[in-house]
C-alpha atoms as a PDB file:
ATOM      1  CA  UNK A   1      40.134 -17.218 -84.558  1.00  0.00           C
ATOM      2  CA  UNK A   2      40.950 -14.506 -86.668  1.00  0.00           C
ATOM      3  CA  UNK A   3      43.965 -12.258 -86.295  1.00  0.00           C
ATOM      4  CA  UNK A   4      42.916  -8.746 -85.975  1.00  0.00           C
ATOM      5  CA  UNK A   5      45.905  -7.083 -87.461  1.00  0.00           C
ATOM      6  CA  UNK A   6      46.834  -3.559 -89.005  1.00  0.00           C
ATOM      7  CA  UNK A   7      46.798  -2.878 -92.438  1.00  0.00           C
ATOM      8  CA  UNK A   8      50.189  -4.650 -93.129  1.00  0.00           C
ATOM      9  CA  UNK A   9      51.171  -2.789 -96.136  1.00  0.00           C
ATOM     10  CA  UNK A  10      50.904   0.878 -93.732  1.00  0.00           C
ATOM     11  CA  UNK A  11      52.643  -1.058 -90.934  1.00  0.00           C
ATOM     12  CA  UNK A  12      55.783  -1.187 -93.721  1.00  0.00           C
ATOM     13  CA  UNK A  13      55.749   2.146 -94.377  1.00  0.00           C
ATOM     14  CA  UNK A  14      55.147   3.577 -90.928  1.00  0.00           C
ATOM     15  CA  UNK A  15      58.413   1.569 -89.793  1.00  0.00           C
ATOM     16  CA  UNK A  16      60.190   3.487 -93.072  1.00  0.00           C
ATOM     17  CA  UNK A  17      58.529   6.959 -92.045  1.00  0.00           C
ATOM     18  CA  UNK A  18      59.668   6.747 -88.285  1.00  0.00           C
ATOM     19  CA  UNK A  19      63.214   5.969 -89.182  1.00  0.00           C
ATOM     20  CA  UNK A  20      63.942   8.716 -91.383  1.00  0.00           C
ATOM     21  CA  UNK A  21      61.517  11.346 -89.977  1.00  0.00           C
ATOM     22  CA  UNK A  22      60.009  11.778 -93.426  1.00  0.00           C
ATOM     23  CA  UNK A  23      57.470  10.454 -95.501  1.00  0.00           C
ATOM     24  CA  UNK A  24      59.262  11.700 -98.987  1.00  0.00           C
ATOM     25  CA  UNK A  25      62.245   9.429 -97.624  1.00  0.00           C
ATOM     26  CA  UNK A  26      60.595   6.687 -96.848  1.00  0.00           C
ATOM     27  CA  UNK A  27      58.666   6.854 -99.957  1.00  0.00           C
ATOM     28  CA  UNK A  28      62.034   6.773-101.601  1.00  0.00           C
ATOM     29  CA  UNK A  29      63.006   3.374 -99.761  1.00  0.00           C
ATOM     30  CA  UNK A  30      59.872   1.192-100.436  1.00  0.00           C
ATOM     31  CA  UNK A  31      60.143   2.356-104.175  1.00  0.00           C
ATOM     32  CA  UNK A  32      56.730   4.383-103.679  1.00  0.00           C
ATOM     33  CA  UNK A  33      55.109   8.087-104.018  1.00  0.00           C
ATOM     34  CA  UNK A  34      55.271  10.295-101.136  1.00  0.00           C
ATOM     35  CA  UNK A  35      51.317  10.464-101.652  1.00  0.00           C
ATOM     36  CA  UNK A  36      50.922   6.929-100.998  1.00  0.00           C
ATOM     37  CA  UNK A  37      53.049   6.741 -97.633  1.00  0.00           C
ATOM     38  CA  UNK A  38      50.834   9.549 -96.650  1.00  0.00           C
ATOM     39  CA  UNK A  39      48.303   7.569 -97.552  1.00  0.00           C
ATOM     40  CA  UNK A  40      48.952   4.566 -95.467  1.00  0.00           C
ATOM     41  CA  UNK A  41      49.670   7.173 -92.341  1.00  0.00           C
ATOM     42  CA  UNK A  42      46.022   8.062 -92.484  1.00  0.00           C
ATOM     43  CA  UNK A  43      44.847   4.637 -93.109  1.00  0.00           C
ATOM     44  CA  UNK A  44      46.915   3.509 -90.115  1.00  0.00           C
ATOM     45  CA  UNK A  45      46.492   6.059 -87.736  1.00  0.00           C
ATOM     46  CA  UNK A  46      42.679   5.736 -88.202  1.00  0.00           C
ATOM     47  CA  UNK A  47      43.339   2.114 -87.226  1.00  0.00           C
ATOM     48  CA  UNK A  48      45.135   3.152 -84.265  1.00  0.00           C
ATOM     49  CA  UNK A  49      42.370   5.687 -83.188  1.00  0.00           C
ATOM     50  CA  UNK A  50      44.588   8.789 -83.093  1.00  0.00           C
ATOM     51  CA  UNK A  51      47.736  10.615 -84.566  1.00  0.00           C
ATOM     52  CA  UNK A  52      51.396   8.969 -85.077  1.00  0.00           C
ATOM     53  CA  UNK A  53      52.653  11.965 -86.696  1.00  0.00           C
ATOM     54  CA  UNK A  54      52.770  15.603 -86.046  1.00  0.00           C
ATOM     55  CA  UNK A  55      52.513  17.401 -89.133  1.00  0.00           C
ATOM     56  CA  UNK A  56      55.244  20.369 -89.323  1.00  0.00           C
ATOM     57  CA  UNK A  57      56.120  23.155 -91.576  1.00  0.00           C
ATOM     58  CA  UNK A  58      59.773  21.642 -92.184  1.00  0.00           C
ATOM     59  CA  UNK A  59      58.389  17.790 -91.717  1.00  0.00           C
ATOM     60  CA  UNK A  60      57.084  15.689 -89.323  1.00  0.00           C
ATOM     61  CA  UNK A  61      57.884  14.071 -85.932  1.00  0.00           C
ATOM     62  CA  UNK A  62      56.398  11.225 -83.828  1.00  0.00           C
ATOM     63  CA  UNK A  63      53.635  11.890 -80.791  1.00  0.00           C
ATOM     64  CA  UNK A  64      54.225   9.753 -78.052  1.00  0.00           C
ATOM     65  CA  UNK A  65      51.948   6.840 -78.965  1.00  0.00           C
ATOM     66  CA  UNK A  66      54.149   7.196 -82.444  1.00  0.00           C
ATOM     67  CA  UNK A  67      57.104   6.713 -81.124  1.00  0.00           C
ATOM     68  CA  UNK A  68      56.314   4.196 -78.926  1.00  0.00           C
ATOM     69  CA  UNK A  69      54.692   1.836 -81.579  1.00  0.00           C
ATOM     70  CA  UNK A  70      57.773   2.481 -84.083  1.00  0.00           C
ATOM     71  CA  UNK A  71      60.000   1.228 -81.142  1.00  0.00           C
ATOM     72  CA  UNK A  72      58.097  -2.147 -80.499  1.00  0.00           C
ATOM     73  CA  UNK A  73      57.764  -2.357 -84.209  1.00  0.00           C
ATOM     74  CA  UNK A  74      60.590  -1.779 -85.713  1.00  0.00           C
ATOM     75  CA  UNK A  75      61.975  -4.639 -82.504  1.00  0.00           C
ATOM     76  CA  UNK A  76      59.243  -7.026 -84.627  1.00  0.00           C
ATOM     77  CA  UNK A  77      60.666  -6.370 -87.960  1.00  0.00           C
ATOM     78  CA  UNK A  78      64.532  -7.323 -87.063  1.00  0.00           C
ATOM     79  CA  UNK A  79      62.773 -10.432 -85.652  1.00  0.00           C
ATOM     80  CA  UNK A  80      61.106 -11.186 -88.492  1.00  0.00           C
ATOM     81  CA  UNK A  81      64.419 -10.213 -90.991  1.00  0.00           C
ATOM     82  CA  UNK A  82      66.560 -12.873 -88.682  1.00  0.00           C
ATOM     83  CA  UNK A  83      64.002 -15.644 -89.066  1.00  0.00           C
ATOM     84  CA  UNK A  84      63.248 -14.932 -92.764  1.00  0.00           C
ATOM     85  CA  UNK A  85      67.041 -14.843 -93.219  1.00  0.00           C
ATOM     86  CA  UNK A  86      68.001 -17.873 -91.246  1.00  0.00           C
ATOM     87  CA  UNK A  87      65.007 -19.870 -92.845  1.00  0.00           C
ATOM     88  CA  UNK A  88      66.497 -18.872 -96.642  1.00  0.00           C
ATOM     89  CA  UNK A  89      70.269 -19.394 -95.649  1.00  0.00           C
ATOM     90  CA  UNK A  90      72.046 -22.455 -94.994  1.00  0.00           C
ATOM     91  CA  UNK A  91      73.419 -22.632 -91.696  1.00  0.00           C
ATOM     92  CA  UNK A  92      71.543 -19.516 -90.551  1.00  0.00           C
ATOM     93  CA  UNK A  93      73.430 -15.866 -90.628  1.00  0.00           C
ATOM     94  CA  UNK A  94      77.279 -15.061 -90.974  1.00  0.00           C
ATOM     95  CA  UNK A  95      79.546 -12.422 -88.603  1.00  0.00           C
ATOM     96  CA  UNK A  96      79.065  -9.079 -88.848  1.00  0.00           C
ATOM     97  CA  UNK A  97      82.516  -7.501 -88.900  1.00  0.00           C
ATOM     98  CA  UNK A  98      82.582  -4.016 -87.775  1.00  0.00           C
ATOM     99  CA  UNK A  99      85.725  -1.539 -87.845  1.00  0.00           C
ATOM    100  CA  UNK A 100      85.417   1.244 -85.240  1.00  0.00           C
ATOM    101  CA  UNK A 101      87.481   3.565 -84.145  1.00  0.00           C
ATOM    102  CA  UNK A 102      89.466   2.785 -80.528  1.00  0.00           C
ATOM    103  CA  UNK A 103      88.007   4.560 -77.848  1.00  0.00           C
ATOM    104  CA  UNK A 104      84.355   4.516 -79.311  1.00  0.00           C
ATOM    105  CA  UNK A 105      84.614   0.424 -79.337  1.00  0.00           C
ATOM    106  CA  UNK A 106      85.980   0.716 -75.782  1.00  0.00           C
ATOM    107  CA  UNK A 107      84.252   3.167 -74.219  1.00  0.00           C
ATOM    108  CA  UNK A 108      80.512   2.917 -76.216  1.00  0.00           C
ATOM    109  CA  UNK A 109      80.107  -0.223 -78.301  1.00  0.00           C
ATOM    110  CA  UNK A 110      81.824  -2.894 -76.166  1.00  0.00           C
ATOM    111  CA  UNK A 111      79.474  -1.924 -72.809  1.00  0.00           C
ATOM    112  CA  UNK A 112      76.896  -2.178 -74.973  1.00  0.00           C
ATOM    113  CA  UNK A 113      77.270  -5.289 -77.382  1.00  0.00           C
ATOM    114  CA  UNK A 114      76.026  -7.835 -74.883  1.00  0.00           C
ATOM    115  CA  UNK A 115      72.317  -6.088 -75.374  1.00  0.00           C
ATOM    116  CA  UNK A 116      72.694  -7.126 -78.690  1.00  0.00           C
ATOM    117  CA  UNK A 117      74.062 -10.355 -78.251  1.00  0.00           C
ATOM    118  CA  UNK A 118      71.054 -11.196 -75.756  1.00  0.00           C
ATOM    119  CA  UNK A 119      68.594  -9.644 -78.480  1.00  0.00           C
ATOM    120  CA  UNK A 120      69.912 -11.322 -81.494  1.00  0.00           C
ATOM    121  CA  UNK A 121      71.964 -14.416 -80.862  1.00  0.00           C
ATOM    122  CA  UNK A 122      72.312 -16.334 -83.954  1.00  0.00           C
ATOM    123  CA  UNK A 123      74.004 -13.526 -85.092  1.00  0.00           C
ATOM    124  CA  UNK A 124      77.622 -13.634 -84.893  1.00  0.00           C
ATOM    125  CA  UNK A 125      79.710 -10.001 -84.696  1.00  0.00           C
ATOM    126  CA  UNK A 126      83.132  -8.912 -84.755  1.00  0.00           C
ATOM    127  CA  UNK A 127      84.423  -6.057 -83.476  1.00  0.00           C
ATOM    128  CA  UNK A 128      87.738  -4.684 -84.388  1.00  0.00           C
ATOM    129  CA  UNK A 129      89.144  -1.131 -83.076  1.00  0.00           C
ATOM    130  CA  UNK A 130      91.540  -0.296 -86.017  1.00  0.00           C
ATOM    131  CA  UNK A 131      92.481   2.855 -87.765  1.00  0.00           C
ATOM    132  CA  UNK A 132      90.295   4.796 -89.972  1.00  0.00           C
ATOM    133  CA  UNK A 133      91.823   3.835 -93.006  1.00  0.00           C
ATOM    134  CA  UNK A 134      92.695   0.887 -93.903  1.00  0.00           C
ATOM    135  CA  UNK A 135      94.493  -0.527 -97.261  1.00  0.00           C
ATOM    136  CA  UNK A 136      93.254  -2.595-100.143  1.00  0.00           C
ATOM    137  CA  UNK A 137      94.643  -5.624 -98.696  1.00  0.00           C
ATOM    138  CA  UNK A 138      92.180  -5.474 -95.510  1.00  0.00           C
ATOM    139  CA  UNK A 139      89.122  -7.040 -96.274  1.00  0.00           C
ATOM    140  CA  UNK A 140      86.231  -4.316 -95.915  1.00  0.00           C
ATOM    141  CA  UNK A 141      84.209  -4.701 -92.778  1.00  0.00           C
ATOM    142  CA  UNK A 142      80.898  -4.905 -92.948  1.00  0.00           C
ATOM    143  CA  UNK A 143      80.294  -1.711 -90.926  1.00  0.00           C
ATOM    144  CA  UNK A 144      82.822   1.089 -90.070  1.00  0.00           C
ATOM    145  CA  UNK A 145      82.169   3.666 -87.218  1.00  0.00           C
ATOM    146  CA  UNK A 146      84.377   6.547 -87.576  1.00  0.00           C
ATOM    147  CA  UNK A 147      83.851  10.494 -87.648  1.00  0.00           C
ATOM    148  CA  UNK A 148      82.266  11.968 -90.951  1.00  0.00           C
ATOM    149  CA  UNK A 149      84.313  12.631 -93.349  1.00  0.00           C
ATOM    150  CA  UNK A 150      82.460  13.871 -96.662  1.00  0.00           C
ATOM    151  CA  UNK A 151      80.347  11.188 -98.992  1.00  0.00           C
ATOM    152  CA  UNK A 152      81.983   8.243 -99.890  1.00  0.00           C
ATOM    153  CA  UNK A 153      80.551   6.571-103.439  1.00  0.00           C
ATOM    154  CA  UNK A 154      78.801   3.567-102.875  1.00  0.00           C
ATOM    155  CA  UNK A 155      78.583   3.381 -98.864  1.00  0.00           C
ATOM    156  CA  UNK A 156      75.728   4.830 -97.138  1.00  0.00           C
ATOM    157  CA  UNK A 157      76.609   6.974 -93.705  1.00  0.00           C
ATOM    158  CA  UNK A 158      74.148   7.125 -91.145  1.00  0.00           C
ATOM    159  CA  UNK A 159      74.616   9.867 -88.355  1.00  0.00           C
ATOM    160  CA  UNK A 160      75.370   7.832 -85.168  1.00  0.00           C
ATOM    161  CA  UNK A 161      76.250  10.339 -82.613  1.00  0.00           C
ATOM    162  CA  UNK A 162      77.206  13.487 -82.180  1.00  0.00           C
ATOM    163  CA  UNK A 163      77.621  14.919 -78.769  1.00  0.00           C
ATOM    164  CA  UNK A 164      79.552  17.525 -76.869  1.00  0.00           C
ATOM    165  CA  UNK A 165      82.942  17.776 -75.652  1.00  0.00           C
ATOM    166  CA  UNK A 166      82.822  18.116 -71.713  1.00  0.00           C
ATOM    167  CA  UNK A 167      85.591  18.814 -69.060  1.00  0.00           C
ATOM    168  CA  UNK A 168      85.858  16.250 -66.546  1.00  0.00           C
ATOM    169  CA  UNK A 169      88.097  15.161 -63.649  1.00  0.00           C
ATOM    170  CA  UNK A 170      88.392  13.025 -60.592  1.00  0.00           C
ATOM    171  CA  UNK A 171      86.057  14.049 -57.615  1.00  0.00           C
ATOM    172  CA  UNK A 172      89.344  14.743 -55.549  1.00  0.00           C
ATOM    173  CA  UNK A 173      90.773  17.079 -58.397  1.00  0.00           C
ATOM    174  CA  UNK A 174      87.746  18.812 -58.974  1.00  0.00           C
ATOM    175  CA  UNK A 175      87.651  19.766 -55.171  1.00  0.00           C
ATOM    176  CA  UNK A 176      90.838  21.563 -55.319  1.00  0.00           C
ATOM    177  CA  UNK A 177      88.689  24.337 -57.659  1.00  0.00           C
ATOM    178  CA  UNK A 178      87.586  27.157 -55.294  1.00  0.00           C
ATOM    179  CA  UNK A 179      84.155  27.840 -54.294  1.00  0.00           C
ATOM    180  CA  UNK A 180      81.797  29.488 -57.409  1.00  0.00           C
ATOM    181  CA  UNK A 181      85.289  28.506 -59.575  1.00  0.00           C
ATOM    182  CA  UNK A 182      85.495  29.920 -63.362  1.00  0.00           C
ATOM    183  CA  UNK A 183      87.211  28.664 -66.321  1.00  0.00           C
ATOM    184  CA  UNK A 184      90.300  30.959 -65.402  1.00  0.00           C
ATOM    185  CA  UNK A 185      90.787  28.397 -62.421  1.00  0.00           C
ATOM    186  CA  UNK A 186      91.680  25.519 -64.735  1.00  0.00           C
ATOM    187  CA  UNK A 187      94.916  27.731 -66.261  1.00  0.00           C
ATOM    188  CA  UNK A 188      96.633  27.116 -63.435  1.00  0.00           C
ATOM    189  CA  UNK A 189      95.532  22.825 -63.155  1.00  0.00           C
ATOM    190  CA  UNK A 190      97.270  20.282 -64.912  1.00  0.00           C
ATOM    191  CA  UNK A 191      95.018  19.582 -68.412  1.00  0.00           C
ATOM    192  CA  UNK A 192      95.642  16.543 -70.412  1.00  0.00           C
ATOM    193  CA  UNK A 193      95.411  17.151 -74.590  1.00  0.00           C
ATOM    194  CA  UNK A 194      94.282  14.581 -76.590  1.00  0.00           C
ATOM    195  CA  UNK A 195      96.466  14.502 -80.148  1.00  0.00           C
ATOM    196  CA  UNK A 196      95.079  12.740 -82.649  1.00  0.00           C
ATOM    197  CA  UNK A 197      97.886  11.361 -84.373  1.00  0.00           C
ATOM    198  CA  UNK A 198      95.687   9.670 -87.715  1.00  0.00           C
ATOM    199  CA  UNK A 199      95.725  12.720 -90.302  1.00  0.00           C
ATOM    200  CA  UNK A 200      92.448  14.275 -90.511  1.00  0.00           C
ATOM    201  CA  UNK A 201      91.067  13.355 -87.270  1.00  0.00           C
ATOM    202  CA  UNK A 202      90.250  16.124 -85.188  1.00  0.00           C
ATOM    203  CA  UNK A 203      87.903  17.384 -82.556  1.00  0.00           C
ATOM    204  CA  UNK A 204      87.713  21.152 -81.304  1.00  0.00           C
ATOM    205  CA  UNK A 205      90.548  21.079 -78.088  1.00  0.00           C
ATOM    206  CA  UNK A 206      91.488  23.510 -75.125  1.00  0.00           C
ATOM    207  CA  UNK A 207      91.745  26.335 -76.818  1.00  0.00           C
ATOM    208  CA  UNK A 208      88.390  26.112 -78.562  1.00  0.00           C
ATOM    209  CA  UNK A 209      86.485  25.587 -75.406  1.00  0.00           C
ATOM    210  CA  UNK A 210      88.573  28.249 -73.246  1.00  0.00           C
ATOM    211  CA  UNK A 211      87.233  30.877 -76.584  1.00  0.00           C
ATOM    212  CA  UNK A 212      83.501  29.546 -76.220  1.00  0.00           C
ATOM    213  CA  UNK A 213      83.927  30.469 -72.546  1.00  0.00           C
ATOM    214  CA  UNK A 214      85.182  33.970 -73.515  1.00  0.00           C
ATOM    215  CA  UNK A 215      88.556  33.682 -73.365  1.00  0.00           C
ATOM    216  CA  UNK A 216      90.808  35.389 -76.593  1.00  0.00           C
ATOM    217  CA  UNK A 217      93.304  33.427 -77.997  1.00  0.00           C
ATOM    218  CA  UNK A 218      95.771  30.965 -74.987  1.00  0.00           C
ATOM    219  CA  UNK A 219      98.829  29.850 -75.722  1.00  0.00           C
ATOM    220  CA  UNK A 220      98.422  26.465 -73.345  1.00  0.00           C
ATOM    221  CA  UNK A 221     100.807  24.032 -72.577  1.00  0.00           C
ATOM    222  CA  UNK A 222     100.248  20.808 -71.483  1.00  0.00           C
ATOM    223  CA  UNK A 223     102.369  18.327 -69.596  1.00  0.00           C
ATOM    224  CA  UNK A 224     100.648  15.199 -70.360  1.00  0.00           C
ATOM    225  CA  UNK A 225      99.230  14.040 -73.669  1.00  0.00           C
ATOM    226  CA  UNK A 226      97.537  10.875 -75.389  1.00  0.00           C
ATOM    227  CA  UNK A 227      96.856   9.851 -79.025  1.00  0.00           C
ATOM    228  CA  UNK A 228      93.881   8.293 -77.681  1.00  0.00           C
ATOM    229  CA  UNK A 229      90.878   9.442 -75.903  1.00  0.00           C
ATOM    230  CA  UNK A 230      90.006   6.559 -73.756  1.00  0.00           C
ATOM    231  CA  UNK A 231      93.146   6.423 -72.161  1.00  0.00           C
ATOM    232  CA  UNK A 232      92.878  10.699 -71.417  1.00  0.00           C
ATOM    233  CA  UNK A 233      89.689   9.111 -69.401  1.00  0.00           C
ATOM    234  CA  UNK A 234      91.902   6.563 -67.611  1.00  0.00           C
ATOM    235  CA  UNK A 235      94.409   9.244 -66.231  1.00  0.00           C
ATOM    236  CA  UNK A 236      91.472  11.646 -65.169  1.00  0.00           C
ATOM    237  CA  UNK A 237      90.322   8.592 -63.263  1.00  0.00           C
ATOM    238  CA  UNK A 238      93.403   8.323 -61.590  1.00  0.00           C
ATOM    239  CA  UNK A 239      93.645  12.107 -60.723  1.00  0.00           C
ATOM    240  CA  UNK A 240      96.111  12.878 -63.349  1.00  0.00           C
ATOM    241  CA  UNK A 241      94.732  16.443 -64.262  1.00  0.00           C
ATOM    242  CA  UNK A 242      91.196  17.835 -66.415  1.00  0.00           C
ATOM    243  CA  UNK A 243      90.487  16.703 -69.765  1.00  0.00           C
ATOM    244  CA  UNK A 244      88.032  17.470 -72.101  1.00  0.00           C
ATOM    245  CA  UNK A 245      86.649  14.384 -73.732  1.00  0.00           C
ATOM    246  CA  UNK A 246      82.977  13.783 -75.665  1.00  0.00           C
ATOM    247  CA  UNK A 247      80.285  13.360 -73.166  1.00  0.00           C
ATOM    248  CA  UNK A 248      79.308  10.031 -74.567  1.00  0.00           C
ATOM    249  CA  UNK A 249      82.450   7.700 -73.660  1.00  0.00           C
ATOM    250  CA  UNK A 250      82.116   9.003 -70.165  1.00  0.00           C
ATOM    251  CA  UNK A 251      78.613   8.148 -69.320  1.00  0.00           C
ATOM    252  CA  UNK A 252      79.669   5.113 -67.019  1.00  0.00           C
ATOM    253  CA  UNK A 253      81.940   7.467 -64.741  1.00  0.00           C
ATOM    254  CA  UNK A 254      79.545  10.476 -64.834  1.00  0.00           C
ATOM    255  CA  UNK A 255      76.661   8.328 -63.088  1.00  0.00           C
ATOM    256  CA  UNK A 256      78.994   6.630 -61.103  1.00  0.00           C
ATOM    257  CA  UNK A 257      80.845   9.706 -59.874  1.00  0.00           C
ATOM    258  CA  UNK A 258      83.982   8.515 -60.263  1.00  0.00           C
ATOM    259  CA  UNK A 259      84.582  12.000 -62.732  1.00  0.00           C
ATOM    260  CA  UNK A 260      82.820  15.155 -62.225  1.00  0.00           C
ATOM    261  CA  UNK A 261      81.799  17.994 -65.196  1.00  0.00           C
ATOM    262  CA  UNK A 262      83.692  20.396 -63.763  1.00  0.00           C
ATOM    263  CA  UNK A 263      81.655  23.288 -64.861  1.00  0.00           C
ATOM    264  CA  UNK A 264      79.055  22.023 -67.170  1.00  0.00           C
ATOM    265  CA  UNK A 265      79.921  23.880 -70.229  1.00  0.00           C
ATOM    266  CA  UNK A 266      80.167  22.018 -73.137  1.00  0.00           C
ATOM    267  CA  UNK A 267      81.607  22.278 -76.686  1.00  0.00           C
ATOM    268  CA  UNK A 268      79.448  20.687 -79.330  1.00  0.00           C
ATOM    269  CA  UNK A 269      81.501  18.122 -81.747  1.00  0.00           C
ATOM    270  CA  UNK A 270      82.453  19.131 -84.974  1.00  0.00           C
ATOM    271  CA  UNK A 271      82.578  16.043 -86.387  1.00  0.00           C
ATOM    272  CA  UNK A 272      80.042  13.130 -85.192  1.00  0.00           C
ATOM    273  CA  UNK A 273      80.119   9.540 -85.387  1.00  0.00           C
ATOM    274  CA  UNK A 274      78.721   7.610 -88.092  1.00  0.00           C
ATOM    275  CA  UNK A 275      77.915   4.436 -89.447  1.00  0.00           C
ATOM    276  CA  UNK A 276      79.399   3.531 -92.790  1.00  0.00           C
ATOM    277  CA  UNK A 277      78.019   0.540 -94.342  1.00  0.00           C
ATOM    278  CA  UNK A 278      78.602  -0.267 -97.916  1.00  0.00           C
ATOM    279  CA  UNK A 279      75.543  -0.520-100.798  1.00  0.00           C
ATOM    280  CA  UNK A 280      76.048  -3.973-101.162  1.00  0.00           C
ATOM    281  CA  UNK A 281      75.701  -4.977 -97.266  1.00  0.00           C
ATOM    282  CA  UNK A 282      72.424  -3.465 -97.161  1.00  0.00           C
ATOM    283  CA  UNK A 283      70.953  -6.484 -98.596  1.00  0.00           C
ATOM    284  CA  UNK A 284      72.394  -8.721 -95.695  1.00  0.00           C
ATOM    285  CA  UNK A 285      69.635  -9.214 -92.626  1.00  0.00           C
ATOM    286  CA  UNK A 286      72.369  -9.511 -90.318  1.00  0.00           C
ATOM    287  CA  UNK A 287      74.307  -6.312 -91.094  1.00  0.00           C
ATOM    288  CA  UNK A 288      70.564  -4.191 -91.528  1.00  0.00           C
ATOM    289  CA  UNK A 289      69.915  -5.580 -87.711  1.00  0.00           C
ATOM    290  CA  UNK A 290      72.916  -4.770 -85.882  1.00  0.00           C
ATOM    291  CA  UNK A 291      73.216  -0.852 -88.084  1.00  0.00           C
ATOM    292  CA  UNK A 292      69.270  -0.610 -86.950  1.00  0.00           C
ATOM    293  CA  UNK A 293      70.109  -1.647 -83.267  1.00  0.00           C
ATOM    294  CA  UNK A 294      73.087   0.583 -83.364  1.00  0.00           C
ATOM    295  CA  UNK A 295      71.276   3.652 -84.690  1.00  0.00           C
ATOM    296  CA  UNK A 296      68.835   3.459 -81.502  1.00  0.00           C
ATOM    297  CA  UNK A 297      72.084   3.130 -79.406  1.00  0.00           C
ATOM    298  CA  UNK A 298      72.822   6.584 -80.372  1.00  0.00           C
ATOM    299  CA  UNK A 299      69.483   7.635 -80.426  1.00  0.00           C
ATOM    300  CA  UNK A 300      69.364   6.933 -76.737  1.00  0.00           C
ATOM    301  CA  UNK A 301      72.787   8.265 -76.364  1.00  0.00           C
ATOM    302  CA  UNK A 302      71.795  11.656 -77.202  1.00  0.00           C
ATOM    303  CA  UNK A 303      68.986  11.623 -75.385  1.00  0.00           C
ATOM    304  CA  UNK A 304      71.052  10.722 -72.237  1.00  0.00           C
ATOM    305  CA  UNK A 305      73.038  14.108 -73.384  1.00  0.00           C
END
């Protein structure tokens, strides 16, 4: 029997059109007018019996059944990158090495690798938490996670995530705040800083979120400090004192209730996450599946925000 399958051509450039949100981008990737992947959207979604896209004045976005379909098919087309790979290679794929900042790869990426694993696992990865820059004796990972930085010739970034900036403590902390308690109630709590000790790495701290609140200009002193985010998490776990940390490494203990958003006003992130992956690695299956499967990580992430 016959296969009764879309057009496979419009199938190519839906998956393209979904990703980036645009049909003059995706035209741009397949090497094809704009026309023609608006062209295919018609001829597909006339397959489909109804709309993938809504139409905008500044671009388009998916309906429901659109995004839907893009999520089950772009799933098929890593499938059918790994076995088109691992028929053509030798041996089937190499490691994926990926460079990521600390607390992202402890906090984000290594709860969530296994998925991956389970999904794809001829594909070897390794993960290494490692400053942001590195020298010309390193080899070059594959894929680097790090906050945005400017363009960099020759690597593509990707927006991962961006997030806000939350404060959170330990239930028992967070029950010393009186009733109906304000911002003004956390001058006189113990508040652990985060100093980023890598030059140029830098998130908005107290003082920025004490100004969104309406405070003028603190002077704040804190008596306990990290270089690392992740381990600012640890000592709010343990009841050391508030911290404000990105909303995304603390997912786990936010659902769990082992911390508490204190007041539930947050500070959006200056700089996000992205994925840097050099021109070159494009062309690799492997690397294309785990940077697609790590873009929907943070596509869920946010919408978990």
């Amino acid at each position: 029997m016959a296969r009764h399958l879309p057009p496979l051509p419009a199938l190519r450039a839906f998956e393209a059109a979904a990703r980036h949100l645009s049909f003059a981008r995706a035209a741009g990737e397949l090497s094809v007018t704009p026309g023609a992947v608006s062209h295919h959207m018609k001829q597909l979604e006339e397959w489909v019996g109804g709309p993938l896209f809504e139409r905008r004045a500044n671009g388009v976005g998916l309906t429901e059944t659109g995004r839907v379909f893009a999520t089950r098919l772009g799933a098929i087309f890593d499938q059918l990158t790994a076995v088109g790979a691992a028929a053509r290679v030798p041996g089937g794929l190499s490691t994926v090495t990926v460079r990521c900042q600390f607390s992202l790869a402890t906090k984000w990426l290594a709860p969530r690798i296994g998925k991956f694993r389970k999904a794809h696992p001829d594909i070897s990865v390794a993960v290494m938490a490692l400053p942001h820059r590195w020298s010309a004796r390193e080899p070059d990972p594959d894929l680097a996670i790090y906050h945005g930085r400017g363009t960099i010739p020759g690597v593509r970034q990707d927006t991962l995530i961006n997030g806000s900036l939350v404060v959170v403590g330990s239930p028992d902390l967070a029950a010393t705040l009186p009733p109906a308690s304000t911002p003004a109630d956390l001058l006189s709590r113990p508040l652990i800083k985060v100093d980023y000790a890598e030059p140029g790495w830098h998130d908005e701290g107290w003082e920025a979120w004490f100004a969104a609140t309406g405070f003028g200009h603190l002077e704040l002193r804190s008596t306990l400090s990290f270089n690392l985010v992740h381990l600012a998490i640890d000592a709010c776990l343990s009841g050391a004192g508030f911290a404000l940390v990105p909303d995304f490494l603390v997912e786990t203990e936010l659902c769990t209730g082992r911390l508490v958003d204190a007041f539930g006003i947050s500070l959006p992130i200056r700089q996000p996450y992205v994925i840097m992956t050099p021109d070159a690695n494009l062309a690799r299956p492997e690397v294309a599946i785990l940077r697609s499967w790590l873009l929907d990580q943070g596509i869920a992430t946010a919408k978990l925000g």
